[in-house]
PDB file of N, CA and C in Angstrom:
ATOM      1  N   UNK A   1     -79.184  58.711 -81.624  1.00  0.00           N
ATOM      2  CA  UNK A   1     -78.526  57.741 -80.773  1.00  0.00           C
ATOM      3  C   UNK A   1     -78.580  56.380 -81.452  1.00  0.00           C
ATOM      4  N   UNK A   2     -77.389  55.925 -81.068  1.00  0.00           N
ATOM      5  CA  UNK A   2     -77.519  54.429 -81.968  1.00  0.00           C
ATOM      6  C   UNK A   2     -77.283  53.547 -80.780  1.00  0.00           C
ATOM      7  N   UNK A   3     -78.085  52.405 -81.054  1.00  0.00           N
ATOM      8  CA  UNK A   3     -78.064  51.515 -79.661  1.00  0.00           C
ATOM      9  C   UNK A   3     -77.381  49.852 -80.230  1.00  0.00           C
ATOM     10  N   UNK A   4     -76.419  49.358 -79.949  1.00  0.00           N
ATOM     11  CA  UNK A   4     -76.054  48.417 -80.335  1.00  0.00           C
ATOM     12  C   UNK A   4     -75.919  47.052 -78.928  1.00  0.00           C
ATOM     13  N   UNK A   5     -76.991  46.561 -78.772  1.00  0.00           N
ATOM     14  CA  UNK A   5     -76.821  45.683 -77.594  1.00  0.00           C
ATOM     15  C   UNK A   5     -75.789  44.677 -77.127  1.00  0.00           C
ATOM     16  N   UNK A   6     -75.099  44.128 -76.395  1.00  0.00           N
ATOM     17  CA  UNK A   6     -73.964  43.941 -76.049  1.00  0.00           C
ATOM     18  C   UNK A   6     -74.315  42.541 -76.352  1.00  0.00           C
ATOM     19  N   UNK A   7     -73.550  41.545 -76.707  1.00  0.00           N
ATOM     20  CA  UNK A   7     -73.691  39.864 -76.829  1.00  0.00           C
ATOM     21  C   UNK A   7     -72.692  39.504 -75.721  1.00  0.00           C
ATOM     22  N   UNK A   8     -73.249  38.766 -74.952  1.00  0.00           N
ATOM     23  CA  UNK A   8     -72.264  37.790 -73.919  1.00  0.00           C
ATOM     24  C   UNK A   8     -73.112  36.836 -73.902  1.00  0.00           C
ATOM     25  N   UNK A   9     -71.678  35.521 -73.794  1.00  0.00           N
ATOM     26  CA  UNK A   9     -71.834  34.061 -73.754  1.00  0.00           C
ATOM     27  C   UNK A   9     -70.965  33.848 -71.717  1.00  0.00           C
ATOM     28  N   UNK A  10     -72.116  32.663 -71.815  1.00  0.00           N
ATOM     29  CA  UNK A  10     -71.253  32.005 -70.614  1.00  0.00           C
ATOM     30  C   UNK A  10     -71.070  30.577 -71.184  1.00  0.00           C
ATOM     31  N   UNK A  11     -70.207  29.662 -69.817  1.00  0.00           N
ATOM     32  CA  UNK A  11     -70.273  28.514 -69.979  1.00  0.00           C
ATOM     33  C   UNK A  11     -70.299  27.554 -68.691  1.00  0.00           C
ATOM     34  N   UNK A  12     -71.463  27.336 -68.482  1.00  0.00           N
ATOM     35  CA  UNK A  12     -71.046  26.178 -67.337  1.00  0.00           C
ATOM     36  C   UNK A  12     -70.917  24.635 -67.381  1.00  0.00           C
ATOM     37  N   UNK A  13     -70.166  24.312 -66.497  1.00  0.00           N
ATOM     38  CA  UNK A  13     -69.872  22.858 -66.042  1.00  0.00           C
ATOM     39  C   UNK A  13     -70.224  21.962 -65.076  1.00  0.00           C
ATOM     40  N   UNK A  14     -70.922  21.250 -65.147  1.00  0.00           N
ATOM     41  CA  UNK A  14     -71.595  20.698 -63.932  1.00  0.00           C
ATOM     42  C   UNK A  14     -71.452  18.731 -63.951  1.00  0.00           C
ATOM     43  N   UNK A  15     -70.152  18.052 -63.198  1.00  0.00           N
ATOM     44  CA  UNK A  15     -70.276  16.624 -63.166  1.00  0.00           C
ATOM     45  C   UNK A  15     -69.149  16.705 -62.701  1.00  0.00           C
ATOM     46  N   UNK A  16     -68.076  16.818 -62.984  1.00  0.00           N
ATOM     47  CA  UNK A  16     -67.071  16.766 -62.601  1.00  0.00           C
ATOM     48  C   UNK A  16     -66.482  17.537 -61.450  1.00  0.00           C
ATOM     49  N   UNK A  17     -67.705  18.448 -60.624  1.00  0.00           N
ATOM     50  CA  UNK A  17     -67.028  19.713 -59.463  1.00  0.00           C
ATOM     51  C   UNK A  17     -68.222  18.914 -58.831  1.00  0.00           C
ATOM     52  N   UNK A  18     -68.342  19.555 -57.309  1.00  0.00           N
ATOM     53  CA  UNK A  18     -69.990  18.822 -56.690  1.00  0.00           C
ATOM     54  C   UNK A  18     -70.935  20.103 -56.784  1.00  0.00           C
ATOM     55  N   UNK A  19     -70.661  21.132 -57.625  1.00  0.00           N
ATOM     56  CA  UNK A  19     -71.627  22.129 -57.812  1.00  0.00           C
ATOM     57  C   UNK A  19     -71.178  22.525 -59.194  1.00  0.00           C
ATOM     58  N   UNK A  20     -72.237  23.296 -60.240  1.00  0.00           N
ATOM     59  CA  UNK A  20     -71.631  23.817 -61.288  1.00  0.00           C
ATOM     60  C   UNK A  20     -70.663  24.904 -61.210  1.00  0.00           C
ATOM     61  N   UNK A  21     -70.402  25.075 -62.156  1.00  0.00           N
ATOM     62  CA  UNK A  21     -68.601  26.144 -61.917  1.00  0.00           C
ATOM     63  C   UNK A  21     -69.026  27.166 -63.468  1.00  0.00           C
ATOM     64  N   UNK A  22     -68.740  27.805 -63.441  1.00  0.00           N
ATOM     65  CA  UNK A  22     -68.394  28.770 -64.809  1.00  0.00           C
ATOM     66  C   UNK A  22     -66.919  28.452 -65.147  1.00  0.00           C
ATOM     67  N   UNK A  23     -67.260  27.974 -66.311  1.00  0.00           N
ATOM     68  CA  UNK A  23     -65.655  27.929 -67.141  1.00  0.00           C
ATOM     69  C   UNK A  23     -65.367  29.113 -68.113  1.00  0.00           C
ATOM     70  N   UNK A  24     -66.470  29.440 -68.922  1.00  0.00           N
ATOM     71  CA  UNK A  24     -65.817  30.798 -69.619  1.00  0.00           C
ATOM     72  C   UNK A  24     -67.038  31.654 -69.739  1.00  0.00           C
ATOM     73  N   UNK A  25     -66.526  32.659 -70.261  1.00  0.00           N
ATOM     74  CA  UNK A  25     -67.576  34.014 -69.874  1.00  0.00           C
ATOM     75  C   UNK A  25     -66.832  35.471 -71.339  1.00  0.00           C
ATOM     76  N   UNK A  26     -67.910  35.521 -71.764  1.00  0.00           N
ATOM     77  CA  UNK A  26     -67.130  36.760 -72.608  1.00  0.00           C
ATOM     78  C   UNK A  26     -68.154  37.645 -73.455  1.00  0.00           C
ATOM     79  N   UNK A  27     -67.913  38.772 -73.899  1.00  0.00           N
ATOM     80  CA  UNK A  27     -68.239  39.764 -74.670  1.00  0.00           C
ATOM     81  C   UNK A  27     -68.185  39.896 -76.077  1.00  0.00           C
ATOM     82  N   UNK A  28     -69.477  40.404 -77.465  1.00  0.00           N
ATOM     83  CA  UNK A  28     -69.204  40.381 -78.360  1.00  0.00           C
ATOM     84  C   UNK A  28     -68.451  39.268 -79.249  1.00  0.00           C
ATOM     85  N   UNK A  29     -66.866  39.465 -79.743  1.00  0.00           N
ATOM     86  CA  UNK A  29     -66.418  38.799 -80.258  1.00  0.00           C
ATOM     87  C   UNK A  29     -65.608  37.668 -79.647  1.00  0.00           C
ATOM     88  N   UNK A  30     -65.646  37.888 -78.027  1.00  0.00           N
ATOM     89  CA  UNK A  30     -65.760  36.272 -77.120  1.00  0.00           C
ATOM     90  C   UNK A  30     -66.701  35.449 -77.286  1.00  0.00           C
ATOM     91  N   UNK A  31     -68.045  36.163 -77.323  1.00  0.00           N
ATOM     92  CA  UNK A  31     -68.937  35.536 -76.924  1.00  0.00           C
ATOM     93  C   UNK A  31     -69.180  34.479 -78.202  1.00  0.00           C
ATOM     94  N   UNK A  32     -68.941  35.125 -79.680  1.00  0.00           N
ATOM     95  CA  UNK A  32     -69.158  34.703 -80.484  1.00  0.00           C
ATOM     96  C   UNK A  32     -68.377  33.402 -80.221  1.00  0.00           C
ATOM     97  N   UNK A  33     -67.109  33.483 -80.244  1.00  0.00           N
ATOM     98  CA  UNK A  33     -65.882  32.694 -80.298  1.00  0.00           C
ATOM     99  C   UNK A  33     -66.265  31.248 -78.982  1.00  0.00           C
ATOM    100  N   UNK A  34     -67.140  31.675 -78.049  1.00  0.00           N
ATOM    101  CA  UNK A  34     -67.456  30.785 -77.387  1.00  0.00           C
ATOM    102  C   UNK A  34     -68.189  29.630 -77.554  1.00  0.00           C
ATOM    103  N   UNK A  35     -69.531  30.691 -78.151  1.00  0.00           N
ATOM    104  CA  UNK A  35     -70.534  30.003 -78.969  1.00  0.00           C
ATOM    105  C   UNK A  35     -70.578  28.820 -80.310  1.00  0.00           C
ATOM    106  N   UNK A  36     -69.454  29.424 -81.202  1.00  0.00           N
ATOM    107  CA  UNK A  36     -68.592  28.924 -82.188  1.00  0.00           C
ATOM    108  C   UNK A  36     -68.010  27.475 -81.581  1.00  0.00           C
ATOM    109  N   UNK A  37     -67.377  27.477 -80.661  1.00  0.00           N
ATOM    110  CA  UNK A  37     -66.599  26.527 -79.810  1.00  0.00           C
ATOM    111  C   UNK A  37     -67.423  25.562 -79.385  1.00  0.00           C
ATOM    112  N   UNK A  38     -68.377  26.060 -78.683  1.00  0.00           N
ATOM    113  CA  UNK A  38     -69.840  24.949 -78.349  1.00  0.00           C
ATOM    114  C   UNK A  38     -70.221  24.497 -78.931  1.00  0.00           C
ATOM    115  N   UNK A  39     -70.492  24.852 -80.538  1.00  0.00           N
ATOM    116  CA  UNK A  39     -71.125  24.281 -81.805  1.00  0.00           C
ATOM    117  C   UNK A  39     -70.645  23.161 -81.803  1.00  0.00           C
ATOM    118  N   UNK A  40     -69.149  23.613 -82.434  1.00  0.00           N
ATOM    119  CA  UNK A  40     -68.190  22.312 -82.810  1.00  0.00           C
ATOM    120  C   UNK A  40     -68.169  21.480 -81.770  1.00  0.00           C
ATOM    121  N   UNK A  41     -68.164  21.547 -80.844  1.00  0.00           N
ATOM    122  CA  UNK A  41     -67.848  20.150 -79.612  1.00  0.00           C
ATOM    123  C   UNK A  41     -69.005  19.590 -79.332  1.00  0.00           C
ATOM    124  N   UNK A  42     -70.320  20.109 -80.511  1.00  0.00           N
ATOM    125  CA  UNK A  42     -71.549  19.914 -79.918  1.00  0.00           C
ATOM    126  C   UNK A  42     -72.397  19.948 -78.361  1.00  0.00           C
ATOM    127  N   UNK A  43     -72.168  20.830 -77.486  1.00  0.00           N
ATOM    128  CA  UNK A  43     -72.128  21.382 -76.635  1.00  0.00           C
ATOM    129  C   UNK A  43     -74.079  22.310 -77.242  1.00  0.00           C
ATOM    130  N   UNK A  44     -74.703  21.466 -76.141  1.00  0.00           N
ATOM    131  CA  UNK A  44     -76.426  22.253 -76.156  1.00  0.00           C
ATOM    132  C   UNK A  44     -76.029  24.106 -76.151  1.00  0.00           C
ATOM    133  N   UNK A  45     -76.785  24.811 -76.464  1.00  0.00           N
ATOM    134  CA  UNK A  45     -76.821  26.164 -76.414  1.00  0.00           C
ATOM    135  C   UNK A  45     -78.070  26.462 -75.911  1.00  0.00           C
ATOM    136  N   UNK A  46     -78.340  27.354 -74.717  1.00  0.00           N
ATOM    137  CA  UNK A  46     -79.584  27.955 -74.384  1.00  0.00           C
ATOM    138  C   UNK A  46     -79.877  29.356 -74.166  1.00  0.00           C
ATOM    139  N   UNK A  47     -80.587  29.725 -74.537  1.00  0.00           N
ATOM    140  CA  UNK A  47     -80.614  31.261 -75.032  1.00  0.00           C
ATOM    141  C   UNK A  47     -81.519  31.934 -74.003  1.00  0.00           C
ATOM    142  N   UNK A  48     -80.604  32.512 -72.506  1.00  0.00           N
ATOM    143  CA  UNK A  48     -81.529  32.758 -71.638  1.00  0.00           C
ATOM    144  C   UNK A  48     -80.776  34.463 -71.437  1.00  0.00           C
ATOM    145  N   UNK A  49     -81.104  35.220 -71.455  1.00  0.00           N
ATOM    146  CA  UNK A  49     -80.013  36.511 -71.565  1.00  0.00           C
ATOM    147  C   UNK A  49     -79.849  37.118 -69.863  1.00  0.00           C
ATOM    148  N   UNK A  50     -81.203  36.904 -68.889  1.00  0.00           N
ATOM    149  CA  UNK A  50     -80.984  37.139 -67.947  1.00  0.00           C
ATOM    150  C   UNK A  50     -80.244  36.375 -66.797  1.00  0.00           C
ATOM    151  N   UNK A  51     -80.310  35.094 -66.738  1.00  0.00           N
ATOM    152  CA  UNK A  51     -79.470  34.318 -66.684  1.00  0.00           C
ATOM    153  C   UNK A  51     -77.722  34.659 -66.558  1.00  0.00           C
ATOM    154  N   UNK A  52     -77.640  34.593 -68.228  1.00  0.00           N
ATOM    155  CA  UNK A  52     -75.927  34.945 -68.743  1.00  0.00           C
ATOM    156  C   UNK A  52     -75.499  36.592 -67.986  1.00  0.00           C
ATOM    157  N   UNK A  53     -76.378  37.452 -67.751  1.00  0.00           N
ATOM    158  CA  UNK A  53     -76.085  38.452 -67.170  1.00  0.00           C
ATOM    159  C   UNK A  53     -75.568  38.119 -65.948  1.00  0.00           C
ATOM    160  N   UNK A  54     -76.012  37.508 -65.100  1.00  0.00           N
ATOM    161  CA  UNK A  54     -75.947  37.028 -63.936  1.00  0.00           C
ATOM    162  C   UNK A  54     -74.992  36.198 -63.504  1.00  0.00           C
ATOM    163  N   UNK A  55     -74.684  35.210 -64.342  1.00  0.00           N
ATOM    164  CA  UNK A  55     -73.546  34.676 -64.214  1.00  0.00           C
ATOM    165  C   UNK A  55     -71.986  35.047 -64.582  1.00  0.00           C
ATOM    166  N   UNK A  56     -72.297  36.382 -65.817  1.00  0.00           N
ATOM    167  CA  UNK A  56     -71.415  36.809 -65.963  1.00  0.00           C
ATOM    168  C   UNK A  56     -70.704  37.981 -65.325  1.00  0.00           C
ATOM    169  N   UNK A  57     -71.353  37.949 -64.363  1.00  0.00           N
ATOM    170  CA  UNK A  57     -70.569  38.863 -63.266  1.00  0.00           C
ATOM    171  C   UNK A  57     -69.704  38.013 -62.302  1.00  0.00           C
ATOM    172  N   UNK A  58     -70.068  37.330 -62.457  1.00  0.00           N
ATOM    173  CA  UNK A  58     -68.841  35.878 -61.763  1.00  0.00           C
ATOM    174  C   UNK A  58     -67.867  35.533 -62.330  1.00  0.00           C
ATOM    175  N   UNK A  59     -66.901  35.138 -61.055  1.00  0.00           N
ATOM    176  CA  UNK A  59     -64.997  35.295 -61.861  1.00  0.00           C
ATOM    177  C   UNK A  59     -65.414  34.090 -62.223  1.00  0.00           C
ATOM    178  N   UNK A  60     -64.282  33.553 -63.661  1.00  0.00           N
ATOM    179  CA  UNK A  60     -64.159  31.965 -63.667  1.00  0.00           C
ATOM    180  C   UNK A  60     -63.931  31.524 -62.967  1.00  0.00           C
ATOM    181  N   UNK A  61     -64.091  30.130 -63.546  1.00  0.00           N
ATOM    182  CA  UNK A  61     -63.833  28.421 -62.228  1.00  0.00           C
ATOM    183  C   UNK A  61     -64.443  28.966 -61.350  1.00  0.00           C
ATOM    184  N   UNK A  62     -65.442  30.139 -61.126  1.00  0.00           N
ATOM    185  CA  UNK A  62     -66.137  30.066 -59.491  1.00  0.00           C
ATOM    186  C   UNK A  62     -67.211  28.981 -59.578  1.00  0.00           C
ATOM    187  N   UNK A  63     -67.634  28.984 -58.476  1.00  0.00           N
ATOM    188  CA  UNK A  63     -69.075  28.022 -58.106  1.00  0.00           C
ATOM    189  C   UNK A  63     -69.887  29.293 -58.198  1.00  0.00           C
ATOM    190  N   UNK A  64     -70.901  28.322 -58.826  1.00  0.00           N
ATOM    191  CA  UNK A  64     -72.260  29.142 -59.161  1.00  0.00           C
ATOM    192  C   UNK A  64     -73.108  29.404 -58.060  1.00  0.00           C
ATOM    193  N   UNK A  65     -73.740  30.581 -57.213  1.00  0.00           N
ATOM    194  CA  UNK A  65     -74.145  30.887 -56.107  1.00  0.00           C
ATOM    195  C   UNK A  65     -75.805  30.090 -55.876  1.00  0.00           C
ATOM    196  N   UNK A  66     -75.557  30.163 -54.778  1.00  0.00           N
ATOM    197  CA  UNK A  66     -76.959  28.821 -54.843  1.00  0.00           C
ATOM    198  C   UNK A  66     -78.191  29.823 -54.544  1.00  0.00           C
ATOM    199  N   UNK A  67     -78.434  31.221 -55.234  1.00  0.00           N
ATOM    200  CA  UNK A  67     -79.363  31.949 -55.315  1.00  0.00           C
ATOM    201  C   UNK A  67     -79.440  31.586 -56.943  1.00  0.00           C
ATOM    202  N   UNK A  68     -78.593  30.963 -57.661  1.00  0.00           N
ATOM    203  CA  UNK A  68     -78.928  30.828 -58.996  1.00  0.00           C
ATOM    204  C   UNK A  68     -79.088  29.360 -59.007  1.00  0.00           C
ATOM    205  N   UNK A  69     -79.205  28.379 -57.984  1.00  0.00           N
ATOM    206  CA  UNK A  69     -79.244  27.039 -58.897  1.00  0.00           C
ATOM    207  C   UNK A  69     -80.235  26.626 -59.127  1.00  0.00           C
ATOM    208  N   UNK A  70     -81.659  27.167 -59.036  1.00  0.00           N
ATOM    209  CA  UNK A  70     -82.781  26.490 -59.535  1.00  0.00           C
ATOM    210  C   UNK A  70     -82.559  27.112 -61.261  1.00  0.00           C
ATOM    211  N   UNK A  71     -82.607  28.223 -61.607  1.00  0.00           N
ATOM    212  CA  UNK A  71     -82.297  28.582 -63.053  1.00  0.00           C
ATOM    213  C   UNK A  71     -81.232  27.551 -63.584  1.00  0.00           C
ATOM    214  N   UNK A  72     -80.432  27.474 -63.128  1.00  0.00           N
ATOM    215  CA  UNK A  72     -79.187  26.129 -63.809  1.00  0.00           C
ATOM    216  C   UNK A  72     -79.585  25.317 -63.945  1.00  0.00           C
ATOM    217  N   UNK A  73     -80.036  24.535 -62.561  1.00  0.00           N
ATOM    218  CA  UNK A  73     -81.040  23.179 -63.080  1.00  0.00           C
ATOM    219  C   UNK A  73     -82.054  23.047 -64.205  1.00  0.00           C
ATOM    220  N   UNK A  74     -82.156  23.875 -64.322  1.00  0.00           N
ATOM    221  CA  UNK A  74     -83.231  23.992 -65.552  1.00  0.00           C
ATOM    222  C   UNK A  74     -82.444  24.297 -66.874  1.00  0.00           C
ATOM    223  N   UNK A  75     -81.632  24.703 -66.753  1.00  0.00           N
ATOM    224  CA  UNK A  75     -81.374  24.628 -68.004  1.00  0.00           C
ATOM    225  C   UNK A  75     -80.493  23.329 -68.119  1.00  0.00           C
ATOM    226  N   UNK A  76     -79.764  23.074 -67.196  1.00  0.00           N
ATOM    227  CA  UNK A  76     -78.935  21.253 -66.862  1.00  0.00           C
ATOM    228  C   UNK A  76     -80.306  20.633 -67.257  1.00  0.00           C
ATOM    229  N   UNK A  77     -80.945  20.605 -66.772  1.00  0.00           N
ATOM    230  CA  UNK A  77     -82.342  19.155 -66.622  1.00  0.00           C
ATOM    231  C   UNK A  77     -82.473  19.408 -68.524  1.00  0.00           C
ATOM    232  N   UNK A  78     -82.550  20.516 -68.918  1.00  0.00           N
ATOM    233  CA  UNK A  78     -82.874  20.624 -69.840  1.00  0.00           C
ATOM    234  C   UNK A  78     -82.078  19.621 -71.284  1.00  0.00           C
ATOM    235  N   UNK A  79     -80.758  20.144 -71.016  1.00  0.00           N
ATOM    236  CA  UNK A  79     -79.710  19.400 -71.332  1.00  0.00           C
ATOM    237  C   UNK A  79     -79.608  18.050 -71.620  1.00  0.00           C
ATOM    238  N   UNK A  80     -79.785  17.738 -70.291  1.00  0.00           N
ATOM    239  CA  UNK A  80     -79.789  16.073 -69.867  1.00  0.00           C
ATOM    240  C   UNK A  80     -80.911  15.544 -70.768  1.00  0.00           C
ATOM    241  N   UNK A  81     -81.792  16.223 -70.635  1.00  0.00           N
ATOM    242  CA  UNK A  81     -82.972  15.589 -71.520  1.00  0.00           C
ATOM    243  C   UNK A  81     -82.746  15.444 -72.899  1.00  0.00           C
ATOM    244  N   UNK A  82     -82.367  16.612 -73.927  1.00  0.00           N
ATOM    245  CA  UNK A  82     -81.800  16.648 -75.127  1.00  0.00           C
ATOM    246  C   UNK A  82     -80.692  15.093 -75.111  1.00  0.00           C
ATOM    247  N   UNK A  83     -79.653  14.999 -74.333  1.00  0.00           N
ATOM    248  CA  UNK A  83     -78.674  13.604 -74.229  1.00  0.00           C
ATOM    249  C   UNK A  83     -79.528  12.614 -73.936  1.00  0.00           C
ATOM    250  N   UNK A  84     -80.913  12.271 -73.574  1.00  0.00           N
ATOM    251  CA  UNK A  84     -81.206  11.149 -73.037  1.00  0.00           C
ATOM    252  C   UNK A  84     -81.159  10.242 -71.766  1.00  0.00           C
ATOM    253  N   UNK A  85     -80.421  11.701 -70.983  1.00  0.00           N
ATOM    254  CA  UNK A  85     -79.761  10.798 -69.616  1.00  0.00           C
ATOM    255  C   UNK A  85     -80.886  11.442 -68.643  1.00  0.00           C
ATOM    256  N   UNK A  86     -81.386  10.693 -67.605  1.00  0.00           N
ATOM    257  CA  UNK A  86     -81.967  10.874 -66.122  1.00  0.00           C
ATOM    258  C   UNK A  86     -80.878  10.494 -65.540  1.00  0.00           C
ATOM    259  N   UNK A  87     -81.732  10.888 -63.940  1.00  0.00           N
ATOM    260  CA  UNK A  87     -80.873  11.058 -62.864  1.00  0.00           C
ATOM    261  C   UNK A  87     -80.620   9.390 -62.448  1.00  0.00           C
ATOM    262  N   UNK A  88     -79.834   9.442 -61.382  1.00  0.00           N
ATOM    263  CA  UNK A  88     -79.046   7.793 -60.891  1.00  0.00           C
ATOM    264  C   UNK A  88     -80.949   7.227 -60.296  1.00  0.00           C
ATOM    265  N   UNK A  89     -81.128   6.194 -60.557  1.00  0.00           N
ATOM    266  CA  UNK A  89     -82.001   5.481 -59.866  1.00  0.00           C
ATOM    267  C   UNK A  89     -83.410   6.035 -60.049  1.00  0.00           C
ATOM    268  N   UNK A  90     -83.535   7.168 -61.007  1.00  0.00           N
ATOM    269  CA  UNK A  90     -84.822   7.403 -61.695  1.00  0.00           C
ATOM    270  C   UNK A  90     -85.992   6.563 -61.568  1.00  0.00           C
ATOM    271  N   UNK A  91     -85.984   5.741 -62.500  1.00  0.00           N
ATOM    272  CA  UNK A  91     -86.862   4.483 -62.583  1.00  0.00           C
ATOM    273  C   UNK A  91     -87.222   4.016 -61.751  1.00  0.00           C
ATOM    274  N   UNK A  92     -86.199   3.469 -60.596  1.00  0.00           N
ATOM    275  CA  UNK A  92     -86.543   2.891 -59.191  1.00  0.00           C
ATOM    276  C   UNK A  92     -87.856   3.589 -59.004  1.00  0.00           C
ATOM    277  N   UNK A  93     -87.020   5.146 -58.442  1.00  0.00           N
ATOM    278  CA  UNK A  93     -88.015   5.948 -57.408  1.00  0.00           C
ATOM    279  C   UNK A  93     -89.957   6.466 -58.437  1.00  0.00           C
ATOM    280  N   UNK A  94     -89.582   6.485 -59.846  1.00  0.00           N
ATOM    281  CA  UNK A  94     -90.606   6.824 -60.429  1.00  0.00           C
ATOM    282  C   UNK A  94     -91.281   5.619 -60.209  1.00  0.00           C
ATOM    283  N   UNK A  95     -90.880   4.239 -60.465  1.00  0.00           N
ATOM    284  CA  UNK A  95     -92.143   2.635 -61.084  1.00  0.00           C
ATOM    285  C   UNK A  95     -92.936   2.241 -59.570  1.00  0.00           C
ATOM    286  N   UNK A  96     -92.301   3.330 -58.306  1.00  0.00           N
ATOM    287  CA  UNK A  96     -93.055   2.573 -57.178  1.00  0.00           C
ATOM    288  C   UNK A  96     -94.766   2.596 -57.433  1.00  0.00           C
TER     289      UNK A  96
END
């Protein structure tokens, strides 16, 4: 038996909707092609496989189910951090 494990990429979006959304989702030589795409636009990559399973059972442009948004946030918070950006009024609520 030969076992060749399947590669899927997702992609989410989160600022511009008031919840994150999946924009693309694909298999093998999608996934590659996705990944590829993220590079170039410099777009973070996070390598969570259970996660991408999960989301990739979701149609595009859906909203991401809010049994998954603590995993998103984490990988968003994660994100944000790599860019340098906190949340609106951070500082305020942290310097009390």
């Amino acid at each position: 038996m030969i076992y060749k494990p399947v590669k899927k990429a997702v992609a989410i979006e989160y600022g511009k909707n008031p919840v994150p959304m999946l924009t693309a989702k694909g298999q093998d030589e999608l996934a590659e092609a996705i990944i590829a795409e993220a590079q170039r636009q410099g777009v973070h990559i996070a390598k969570d496989p259970q996660l991408v399973a999960l989301l990739s059972q979701l149609d595009l442009e859906g909203e991401i189910p809010e049994n998954l948004y603590v995993a998103v946030a984490v990988i968003l918070s994660w994100v944000y951090w790599l860019k340098g950006m906190e949340p609106e009024n951070f500082r305020k609520k942290t310097s009390r």
